[in-house]
Protein backbone atom coordinates (compact mmCIF):
# COMPACT_ATOMS: atom_id res chain seq x y z
CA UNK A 1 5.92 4.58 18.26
CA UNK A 2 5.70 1.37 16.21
CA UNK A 3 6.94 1.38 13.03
CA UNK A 4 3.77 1.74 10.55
CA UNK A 5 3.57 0.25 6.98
CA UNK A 6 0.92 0.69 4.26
CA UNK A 7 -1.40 -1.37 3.29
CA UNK A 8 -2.08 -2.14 -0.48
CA UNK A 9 -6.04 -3.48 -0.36
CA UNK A 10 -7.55 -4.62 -4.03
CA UNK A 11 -10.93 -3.87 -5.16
CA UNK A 12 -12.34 -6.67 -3.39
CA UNK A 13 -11.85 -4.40 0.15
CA UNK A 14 -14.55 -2.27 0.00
CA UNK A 15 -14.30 1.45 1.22
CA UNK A 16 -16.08 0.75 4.01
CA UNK A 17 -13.22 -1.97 5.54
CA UNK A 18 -10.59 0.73 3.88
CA UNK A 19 -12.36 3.56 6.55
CA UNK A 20 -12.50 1.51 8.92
CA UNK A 21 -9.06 0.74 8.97
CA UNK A 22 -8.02 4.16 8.64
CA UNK A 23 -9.84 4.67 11.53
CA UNK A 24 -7.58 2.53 13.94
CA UNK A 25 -4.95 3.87 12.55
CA UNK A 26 -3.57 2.19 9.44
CA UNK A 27 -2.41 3.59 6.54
CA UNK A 28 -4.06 2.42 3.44
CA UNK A 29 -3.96 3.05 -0.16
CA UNK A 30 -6.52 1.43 -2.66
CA UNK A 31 -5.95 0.07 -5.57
CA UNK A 32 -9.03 2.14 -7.20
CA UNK A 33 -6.98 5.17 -5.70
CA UNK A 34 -3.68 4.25 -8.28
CA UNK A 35 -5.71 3.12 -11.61
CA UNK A 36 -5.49 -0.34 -10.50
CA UNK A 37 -9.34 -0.89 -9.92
CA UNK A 38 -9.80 -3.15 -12.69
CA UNK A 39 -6.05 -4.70 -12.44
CA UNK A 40 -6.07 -8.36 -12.24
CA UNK A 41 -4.07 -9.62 -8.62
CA UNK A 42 -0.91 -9.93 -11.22
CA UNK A 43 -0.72 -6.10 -11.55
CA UNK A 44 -1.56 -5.40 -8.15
CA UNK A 45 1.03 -7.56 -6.96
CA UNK A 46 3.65 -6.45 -9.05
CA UNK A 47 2.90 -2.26 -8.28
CA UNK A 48 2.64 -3.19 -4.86
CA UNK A 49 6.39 -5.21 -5.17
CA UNK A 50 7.98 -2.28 -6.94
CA UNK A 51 6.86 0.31 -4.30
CA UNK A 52 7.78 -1.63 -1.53
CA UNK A 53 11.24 -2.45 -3.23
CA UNK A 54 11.66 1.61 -3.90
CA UNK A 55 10.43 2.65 -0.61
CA UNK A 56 13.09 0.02 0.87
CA UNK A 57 15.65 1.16 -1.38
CA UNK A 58 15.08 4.68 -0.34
CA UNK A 59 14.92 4.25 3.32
CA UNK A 60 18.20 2.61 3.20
CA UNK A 61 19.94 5.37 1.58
CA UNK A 62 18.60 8.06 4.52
CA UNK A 63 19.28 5.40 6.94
CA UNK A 64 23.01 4.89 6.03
CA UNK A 65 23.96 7.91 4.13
C-alpha cells in the first residue's frame, strides 16, 4: 500500500472537491474543519508547516526508537 499523506485544502476548495477527493481515497482535512476558515494563506501555511513538522518528528521517533 502506498504511503498516504493528508491534504491541507483552504477555504477556496469547496466541500464538494473535499468529497470528492475523499472519495478516491485521499485524506483531507479543511481548513474550516480547524478554525482556519477565515485564516489568511499566512496562517494556513504556517498550521499546516507545524503539523507536518510534528507528524515528521513523531514518525521518526516510532521509526527509530
Amino acid at each position: 500500500m502506498p504511503e498516504q499523506h493528508r491534504l491541507y485544502l483552504d477555504q477556496m476548495f469547496g466541500l464538494d472537491v473535499a468529497q470528492t477527493l475523499q472519495i478516491e481515497g485521499y485524506d483531507i482535512l479543511r481548513a474550516s474543519e480547524t478554525g482556519l476558515a477565515r485564516a489568511d494563506d499566512h496562517q494556513i501555511l504556517q498550521k499546516q508547516f507545524l503539523e507536518t513538522a510534528l507528524l515528521s518528528h513523531l514518525m521518526s521517533i516510532l521509526v527509530t526508537g
